[in-house]
Protein backbone atom coordinates (compact mmCIF):
# COMPACT_ATOMS: atom_id res chain seq x y z
CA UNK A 1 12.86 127.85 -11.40
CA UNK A 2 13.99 127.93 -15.04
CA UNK A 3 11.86 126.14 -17.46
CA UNK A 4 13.51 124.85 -20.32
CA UNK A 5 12.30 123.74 -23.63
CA UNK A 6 13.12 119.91 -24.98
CA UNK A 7 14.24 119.89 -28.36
CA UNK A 8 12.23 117.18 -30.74
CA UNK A 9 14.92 114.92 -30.88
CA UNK A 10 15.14 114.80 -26.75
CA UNK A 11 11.40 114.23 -26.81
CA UNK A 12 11.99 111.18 -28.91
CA UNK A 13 14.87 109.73 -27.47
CA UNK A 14 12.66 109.84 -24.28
CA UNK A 15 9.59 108.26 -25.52
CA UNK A 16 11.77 105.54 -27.08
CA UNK A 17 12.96 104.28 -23.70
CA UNK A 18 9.77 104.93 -22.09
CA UNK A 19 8.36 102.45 -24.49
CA UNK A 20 11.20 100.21 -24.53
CA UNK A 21 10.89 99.72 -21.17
CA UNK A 22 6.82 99.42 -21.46
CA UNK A 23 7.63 96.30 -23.61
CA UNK A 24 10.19 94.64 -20.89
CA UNK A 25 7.59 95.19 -18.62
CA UNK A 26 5.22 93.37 -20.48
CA UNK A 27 7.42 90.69 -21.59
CA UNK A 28 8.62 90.11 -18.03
CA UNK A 29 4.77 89.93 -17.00
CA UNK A 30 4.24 87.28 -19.81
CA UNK A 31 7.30 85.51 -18.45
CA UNK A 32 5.80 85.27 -14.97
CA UNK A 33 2.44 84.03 -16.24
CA UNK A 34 4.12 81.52 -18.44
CA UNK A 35 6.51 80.49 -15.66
CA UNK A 36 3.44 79.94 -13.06
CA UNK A 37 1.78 78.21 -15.44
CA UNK A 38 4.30 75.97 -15.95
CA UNK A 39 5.15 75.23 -12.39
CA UNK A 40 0.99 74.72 -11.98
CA UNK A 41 1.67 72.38 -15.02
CA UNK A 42 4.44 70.27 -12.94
CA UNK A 43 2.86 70.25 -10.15
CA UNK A 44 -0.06 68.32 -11.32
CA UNK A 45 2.68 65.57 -13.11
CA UNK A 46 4.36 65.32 -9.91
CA UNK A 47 0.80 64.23 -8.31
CA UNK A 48 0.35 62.47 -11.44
CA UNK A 49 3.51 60.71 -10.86
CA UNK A 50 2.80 59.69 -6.81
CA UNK A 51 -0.37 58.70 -7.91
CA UNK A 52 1.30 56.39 -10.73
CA UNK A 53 3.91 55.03 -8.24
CA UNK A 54 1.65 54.10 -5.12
CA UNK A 55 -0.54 52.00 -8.17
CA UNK A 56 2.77 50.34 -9.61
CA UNK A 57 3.40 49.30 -5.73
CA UNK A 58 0.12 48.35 -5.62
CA UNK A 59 -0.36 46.21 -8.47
CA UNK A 60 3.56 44.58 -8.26
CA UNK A 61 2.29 43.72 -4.67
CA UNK A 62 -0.83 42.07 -5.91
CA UNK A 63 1.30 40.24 -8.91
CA UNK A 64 3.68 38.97 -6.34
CA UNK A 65 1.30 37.23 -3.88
CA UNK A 66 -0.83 35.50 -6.37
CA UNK A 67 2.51 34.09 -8.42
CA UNK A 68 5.46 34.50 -5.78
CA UNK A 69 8.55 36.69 -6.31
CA UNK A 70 9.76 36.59 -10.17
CA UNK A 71 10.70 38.95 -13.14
CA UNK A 72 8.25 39.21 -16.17
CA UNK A 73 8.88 39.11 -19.73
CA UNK A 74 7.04 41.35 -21.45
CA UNK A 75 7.55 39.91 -24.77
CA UNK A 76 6.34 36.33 -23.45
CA UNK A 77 4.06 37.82 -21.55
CA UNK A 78 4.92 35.36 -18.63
CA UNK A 79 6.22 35.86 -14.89
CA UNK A 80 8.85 33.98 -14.34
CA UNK A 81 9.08 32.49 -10.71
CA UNK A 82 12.54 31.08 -8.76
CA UNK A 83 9.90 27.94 -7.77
């Protein structure tokens, strides 16, 4: 087996990929973490958002037996009812 020598500029041109591919490594690790953390992140909005909706039900429910069925105006701060 012949062993063959590298010249300087070879050696370079090898450790320059090496380490540009170190640093897409590491950027695509980043990339994971940040894209986990961001589906972590929307899970806990869409839980946030059931939560929100079962409390809208909730409350319009409430709103509607104690006045009837109506629309409210938010700048009157009224319901108004079809009695």
């Amino acid at each position: 087996m012949a062993r063959l020598k590298l010249n300087k500029e070879e050696i370079n041109s090898i450790q320059e990929l090496q380490q540009r591919n170190n640093d897409i490594l590491f950027q695509l690790g980043d990339a994971e973490v940040a894209l986990r953390n961001l589906q972590i992140r929307k899970e806990e909005l869409m839980k946030a958002w059931d939560e929100l909706m079962i409390d809208d039900k909730s409350f319009g429910d409430a709103i509607t037996e104690k006045y009837g069925k109506g629309t409210i105006d938010f700048q009157k701060n009224e319901i108004v009812t079809g009695d």
